[in-house]
PDB file of N, CA and C in Angstrom:
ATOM      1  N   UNK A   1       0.822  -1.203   0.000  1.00  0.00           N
ATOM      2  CA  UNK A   1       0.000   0.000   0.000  1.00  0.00           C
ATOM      3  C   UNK A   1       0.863   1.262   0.000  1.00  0.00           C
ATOM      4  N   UNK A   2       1.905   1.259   1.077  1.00  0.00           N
ATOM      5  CA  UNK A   2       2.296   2.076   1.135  1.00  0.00           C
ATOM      6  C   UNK A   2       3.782   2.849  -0.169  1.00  0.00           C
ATOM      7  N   UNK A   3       4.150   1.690  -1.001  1.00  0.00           N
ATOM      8  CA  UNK A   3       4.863   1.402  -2.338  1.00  0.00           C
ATOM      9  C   UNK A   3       3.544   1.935  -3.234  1.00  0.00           C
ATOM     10  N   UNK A   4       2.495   2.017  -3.220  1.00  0.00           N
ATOM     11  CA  UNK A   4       1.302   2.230  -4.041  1.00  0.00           C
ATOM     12  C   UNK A   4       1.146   4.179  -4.258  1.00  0.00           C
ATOM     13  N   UNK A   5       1.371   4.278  -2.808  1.00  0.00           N
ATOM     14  CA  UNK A   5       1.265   6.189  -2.425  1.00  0.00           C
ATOM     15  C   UNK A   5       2.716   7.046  -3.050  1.00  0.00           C
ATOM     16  N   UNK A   6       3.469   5.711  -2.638  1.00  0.00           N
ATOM     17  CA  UNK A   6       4.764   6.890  -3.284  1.00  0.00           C
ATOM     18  C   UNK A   6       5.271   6.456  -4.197  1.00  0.00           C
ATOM     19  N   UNK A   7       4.639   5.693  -5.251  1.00  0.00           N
ATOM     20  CA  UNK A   7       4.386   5.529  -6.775  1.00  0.00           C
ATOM     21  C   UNK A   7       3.985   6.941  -7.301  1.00  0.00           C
ATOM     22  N   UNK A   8       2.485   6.912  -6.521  1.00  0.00           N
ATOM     23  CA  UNK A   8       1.854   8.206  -7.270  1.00  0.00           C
ATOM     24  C   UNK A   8       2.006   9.370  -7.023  1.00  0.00           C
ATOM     25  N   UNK A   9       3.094   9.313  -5.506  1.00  0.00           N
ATOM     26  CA  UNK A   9       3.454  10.849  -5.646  1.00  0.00           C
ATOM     27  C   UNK A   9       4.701  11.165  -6.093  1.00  0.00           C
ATOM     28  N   UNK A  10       5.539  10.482  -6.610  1.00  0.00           N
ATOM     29  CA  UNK A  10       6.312  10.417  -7.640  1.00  0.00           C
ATOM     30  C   UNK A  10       5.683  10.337  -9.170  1.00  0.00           C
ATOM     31  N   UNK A  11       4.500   9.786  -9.309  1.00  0.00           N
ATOM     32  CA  UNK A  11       4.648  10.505 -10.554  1.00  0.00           C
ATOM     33  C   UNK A  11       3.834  11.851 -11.173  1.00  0.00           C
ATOM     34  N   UNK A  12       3.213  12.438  -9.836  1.00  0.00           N
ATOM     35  CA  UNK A  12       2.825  13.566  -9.393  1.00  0.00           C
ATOM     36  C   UNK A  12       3.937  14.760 -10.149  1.00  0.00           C
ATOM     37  N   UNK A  13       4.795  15.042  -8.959  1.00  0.00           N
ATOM     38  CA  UNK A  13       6.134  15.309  -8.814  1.00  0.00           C
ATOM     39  C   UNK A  13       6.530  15.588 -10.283  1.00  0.00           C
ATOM     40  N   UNK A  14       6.977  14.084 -11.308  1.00  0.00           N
ATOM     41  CA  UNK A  14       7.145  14.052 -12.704  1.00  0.00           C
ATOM     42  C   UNK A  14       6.259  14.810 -13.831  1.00  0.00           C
ATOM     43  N   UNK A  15       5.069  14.896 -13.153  1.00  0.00           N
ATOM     44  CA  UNK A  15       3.726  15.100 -14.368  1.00  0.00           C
ATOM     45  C   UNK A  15       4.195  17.075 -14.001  1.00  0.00           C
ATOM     46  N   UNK A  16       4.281  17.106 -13.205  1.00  0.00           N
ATOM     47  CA  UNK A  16       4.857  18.785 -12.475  1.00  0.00           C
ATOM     48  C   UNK A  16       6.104  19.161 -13.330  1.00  0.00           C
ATOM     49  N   UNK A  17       6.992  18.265 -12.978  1.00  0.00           N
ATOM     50  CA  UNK A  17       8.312  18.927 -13.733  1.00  0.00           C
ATOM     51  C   UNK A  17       8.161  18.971 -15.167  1.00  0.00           C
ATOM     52  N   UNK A  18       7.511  17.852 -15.924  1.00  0.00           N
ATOM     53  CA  UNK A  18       7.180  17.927 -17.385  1.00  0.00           C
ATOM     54  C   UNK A  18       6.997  19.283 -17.808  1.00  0.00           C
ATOM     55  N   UNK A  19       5.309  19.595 -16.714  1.00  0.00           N
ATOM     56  CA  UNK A  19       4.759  20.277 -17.402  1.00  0.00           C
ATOM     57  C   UNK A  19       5.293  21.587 -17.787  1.00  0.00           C
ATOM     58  N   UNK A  20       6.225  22.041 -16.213  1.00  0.00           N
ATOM     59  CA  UNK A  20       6.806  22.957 -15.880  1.00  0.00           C
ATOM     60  C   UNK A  20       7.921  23.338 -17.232  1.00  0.00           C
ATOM     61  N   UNK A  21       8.442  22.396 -17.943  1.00  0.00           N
ATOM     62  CA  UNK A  21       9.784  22.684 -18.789  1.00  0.00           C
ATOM     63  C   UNK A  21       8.934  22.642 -20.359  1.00  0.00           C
ATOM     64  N   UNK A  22       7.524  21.983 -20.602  1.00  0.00           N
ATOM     65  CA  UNK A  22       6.651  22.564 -21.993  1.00  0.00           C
ATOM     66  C   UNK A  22       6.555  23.916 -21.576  1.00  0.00           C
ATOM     67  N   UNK A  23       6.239  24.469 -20.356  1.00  0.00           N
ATOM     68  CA  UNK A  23       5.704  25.737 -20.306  1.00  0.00           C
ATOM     69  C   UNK A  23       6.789  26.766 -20.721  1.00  0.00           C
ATOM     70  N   UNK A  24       8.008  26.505 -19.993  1.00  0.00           N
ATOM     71  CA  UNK A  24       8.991  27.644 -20.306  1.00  0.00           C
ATOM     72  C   UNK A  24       9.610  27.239 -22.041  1.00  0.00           C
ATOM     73  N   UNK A  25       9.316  25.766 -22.349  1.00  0.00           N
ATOM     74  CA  UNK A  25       9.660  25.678 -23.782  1.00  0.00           C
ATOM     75  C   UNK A  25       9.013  26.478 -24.610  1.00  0.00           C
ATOM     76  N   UNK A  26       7.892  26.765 -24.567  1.00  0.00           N
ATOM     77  CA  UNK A  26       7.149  27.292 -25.399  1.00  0.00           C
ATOM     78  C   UNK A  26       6.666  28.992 -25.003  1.00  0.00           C
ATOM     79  N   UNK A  27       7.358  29.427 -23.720  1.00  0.00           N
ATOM     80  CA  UNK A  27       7.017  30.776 -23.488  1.00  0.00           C
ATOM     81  C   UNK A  27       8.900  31.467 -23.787  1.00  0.00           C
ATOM     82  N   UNK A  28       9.644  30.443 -24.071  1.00  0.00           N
ATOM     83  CA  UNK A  28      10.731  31.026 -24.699  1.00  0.00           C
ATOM     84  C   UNK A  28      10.698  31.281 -26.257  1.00  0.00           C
ATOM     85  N   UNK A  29       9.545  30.554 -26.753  1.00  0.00           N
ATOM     86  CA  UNK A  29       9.909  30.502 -27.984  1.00  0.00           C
ATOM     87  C   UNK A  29       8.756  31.881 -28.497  1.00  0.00           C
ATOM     88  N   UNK A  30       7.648  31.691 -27.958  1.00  0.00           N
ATOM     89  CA  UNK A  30       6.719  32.827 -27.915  1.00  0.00           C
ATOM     90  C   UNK A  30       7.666  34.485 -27.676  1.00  0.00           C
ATOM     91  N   UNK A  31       8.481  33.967 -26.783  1.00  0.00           N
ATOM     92  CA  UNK A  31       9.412  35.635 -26.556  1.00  0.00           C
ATOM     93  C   UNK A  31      10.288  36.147 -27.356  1.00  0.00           C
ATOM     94  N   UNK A  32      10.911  35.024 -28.620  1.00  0.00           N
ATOM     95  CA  UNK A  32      11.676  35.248 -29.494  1.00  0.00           C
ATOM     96  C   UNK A  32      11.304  36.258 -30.386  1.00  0.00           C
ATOM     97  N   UNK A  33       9.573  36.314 -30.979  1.00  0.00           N
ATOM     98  CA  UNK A  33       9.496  37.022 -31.560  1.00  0.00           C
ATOM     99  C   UNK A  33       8.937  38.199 -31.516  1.00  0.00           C
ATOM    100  N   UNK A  34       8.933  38.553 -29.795  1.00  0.00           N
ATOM    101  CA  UNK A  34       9.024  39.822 -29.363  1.00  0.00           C
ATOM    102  C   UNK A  34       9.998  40.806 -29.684  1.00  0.00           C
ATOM    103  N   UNK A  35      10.586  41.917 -29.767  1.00  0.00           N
ATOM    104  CA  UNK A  35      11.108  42.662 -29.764  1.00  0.00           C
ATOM    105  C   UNK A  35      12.116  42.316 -28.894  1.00  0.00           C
ATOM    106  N   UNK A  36      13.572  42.544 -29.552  1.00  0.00           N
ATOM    107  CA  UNK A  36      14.927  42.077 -28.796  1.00  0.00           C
ATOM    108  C   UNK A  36      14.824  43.221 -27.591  1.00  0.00           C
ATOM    109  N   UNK A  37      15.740  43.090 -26.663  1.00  0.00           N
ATOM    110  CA  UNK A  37      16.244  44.028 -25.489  1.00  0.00           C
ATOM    111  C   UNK A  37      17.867  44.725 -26.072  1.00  0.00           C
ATOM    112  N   UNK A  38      18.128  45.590 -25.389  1.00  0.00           N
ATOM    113  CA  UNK A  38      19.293  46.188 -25.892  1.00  0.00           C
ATOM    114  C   UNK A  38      20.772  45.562 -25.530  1.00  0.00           C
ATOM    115  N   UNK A  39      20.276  44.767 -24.679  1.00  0.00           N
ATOM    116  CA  UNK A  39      21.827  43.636 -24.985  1.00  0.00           C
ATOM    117  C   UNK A  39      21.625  42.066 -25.605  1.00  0.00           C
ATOM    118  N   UNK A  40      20.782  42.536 -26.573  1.00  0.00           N
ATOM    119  CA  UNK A  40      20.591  41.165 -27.400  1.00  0.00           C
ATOM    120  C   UNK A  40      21.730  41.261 -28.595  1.00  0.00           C
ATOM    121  N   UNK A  41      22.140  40.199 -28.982  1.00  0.00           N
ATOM    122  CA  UNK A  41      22.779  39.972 -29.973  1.00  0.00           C
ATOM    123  C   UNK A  41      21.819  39.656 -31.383  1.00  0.00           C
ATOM    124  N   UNK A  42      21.942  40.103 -32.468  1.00  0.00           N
ATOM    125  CA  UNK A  42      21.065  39.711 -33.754  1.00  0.00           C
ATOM    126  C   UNK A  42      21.291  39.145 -34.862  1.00  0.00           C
ATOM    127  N   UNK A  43      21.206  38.391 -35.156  1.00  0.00           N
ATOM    128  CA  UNK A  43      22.022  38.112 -36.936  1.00  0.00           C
ATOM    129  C   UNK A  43      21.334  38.858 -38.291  1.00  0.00           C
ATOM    130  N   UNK A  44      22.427  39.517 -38.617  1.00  0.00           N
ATOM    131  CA  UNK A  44      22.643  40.039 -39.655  1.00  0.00           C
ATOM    132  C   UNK A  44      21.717  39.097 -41.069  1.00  0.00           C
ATOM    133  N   UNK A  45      20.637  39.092 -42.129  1.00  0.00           N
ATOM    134  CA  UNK A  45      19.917  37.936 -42.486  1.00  0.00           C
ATOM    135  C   UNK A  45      20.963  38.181 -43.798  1.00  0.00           C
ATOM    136  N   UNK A  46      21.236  39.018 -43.897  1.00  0.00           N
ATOM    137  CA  UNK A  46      22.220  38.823 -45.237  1.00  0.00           C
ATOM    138  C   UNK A  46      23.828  38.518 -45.045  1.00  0.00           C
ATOM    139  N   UNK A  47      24.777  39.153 -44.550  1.00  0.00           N
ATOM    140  CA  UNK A  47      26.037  38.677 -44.453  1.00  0.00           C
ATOM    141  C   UNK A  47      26.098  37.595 -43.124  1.00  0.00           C
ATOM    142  N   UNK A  48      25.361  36.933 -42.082  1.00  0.00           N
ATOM    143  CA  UNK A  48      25.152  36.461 -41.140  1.00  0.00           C
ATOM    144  C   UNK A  48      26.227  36.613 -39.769  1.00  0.00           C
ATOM    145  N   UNK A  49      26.223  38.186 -39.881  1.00  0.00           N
ATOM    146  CA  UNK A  49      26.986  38.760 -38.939  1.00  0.00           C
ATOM    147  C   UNK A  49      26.369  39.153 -37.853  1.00  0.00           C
ATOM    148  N   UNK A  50      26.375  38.624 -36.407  1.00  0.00           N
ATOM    149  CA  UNK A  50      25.935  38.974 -34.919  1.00  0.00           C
ATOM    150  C   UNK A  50      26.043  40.584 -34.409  1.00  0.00           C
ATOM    151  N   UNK A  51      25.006  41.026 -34.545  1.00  0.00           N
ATOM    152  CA  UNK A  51      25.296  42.355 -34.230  1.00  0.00           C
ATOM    153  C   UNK A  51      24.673  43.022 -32.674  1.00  0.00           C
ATOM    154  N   UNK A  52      25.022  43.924 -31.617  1.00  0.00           N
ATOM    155  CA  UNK A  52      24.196  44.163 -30.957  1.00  0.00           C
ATOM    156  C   UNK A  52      22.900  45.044 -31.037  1.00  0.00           C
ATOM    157  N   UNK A  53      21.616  45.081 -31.349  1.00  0.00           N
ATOM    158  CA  UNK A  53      20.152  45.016 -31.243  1.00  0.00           C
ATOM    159  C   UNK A  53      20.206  47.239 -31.277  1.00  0.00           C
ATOM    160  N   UNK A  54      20.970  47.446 -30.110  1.00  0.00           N
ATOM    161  CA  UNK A  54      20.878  48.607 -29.750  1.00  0.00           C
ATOM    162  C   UNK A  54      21.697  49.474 -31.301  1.00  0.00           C
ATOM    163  N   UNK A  55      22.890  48.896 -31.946  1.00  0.00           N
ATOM    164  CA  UNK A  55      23.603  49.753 -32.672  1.00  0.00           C
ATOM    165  C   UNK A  55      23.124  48.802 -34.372  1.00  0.00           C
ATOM    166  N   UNK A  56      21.943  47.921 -34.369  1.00  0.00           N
ATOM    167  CA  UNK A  56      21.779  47.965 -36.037  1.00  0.00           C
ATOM    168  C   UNK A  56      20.709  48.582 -36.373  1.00  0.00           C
ATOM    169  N   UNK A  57      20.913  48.642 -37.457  1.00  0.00           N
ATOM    170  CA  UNK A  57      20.174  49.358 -38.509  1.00  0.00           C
ATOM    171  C   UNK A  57      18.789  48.314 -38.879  1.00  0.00           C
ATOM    172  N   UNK A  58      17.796  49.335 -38.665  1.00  0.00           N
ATOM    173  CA  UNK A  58      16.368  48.403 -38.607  1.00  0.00           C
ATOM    174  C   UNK A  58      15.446  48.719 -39.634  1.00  0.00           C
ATOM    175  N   UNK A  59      14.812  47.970 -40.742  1.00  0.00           N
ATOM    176  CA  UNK A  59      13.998  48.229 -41.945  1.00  0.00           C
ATOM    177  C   UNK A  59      12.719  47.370 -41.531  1.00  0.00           C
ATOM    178  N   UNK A  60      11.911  48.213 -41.822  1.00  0.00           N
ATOM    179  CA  UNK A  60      10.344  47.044 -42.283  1.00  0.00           C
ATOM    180  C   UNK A  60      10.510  47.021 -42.844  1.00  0.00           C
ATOM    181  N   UNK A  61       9.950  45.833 -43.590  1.00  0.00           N
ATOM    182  CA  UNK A  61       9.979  45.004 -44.972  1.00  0.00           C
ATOM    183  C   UNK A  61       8.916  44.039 -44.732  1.00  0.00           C
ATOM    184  N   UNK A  62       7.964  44.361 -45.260  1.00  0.00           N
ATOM    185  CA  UNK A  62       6.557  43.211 -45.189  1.00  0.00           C
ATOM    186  C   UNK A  62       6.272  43.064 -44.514  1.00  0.00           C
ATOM    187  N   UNK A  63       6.386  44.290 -43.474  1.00  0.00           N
ATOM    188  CA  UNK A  63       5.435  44.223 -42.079  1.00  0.00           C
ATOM    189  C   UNK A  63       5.998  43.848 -40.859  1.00  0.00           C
ATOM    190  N   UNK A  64       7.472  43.283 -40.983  1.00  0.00           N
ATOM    191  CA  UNK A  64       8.216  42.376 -40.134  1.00  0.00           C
ATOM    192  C   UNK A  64       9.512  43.410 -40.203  1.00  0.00           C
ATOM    193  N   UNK A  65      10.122  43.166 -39.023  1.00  0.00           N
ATOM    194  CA  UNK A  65      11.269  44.079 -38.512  1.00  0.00           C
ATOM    195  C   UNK A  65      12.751  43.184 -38.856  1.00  0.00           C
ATOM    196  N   UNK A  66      13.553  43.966 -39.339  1.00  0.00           N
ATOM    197  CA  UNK A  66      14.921  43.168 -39.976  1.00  0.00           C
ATOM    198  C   UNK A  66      16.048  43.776 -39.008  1.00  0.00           C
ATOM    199  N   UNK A  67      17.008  43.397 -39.281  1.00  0.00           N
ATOM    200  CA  UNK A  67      18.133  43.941 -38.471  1.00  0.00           C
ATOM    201  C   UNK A  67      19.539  43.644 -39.381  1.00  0.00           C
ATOM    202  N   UNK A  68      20.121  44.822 -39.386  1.00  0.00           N
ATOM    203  CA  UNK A  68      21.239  44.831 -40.378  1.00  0.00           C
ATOM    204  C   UNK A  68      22.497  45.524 -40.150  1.00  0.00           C
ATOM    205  N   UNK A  69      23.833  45.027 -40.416  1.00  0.00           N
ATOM    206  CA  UNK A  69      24.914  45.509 -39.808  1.00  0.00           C
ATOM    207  C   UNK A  69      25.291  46.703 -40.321  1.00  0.00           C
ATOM    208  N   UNK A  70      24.828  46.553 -41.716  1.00  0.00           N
ATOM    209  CA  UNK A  70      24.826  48.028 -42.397  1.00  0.00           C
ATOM    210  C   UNK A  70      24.263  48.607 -43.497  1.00  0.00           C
ATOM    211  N   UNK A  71      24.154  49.908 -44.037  1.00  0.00           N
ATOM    212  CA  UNK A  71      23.352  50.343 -44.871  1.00  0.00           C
ATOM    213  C   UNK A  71      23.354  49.435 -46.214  1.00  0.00           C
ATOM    214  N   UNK A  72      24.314  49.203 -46.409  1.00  0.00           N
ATOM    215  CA  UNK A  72      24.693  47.896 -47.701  1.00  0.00           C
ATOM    216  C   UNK A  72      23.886  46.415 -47.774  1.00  0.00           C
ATOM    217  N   UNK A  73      24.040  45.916 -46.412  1.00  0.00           N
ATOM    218  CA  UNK A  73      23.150  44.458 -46.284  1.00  0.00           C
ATOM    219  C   UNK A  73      21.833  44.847 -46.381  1.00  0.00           C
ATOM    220  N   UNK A  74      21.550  46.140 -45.875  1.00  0.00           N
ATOM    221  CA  UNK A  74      20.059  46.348 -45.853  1.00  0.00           C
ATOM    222  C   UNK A  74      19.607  46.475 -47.048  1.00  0.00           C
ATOM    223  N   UNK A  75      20.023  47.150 -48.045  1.00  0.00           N
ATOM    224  CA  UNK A  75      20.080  47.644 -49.407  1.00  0.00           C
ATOM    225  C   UNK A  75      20.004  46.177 -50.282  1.00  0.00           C
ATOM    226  N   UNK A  76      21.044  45.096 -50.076  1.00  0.00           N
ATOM    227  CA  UNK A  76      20.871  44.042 -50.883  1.00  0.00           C
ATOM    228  C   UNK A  76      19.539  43.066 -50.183  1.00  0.00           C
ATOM    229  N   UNK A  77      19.214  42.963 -49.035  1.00  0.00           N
ATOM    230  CA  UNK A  77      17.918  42.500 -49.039  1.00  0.00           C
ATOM    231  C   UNK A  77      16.701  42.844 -49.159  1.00  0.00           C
ATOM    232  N   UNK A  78      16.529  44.424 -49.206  1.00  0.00           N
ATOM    233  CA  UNK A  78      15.429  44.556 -50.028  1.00  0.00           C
ATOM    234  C   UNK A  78      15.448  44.745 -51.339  1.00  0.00           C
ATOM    235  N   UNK A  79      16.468  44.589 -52.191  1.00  0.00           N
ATOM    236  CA  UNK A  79      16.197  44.557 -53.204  1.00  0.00           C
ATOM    237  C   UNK A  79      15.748  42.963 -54.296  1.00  0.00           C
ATOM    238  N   UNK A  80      16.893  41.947 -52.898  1.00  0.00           N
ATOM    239  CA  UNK A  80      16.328  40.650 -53.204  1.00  0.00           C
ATOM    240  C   UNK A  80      15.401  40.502 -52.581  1.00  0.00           C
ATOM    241  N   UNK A  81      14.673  40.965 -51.428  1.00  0.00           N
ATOM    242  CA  UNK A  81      12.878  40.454 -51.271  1.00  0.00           C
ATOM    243  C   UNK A  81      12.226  41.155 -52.517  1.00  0.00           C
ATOM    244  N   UNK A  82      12.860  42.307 -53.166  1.00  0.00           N
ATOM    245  CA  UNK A  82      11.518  42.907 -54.245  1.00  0.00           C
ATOM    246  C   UNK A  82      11.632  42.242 -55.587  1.00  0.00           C
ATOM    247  N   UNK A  83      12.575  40.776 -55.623  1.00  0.00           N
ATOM    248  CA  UNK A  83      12.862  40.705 -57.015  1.00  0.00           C
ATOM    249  C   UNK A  83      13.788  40.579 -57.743  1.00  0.00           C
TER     250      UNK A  83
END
């Protein structure tokens, strides 16, 4: 009986920690496409250079926010999104 109770509160315990690590899996991934903070690092989508958030250069382009190391990368990807 008593092998019976701390079966199930062990897998209590387990069903808790699961749930606990979907939740932050999926509220990390939900935060990604929030708006960076100013000590985020960014990749560059054209030369794939890491830049910090606070000093790139930022274009809409189809509604969606880009990030670019410089006036040049920015320049060659919108001209390859237009075509």
């Amino acid at each position: 009986m008593y092998r019976l109770i701390i079966i199930l509160i062990l897998l209590i315990i387990l069903f808790l920690m699961v749930r606990k690590a979907i939740r932050e899996f999926f509220s990390r991934k939900t935060s990604d496409t929030a708006l960076p903070g100013k000590d985020v690092m960014i990749q560059d989508p054209v030369c794939k250079l890491y830049i910090p958030v606070d000093s790139a250069i930022t274009e809409k382009i189809g509604g969606q926010i880009y990030y670019f190391c410089s006036d040049d990368c920015a320049y060659k990807f919108k001209h390859y999104m237009s075509g």
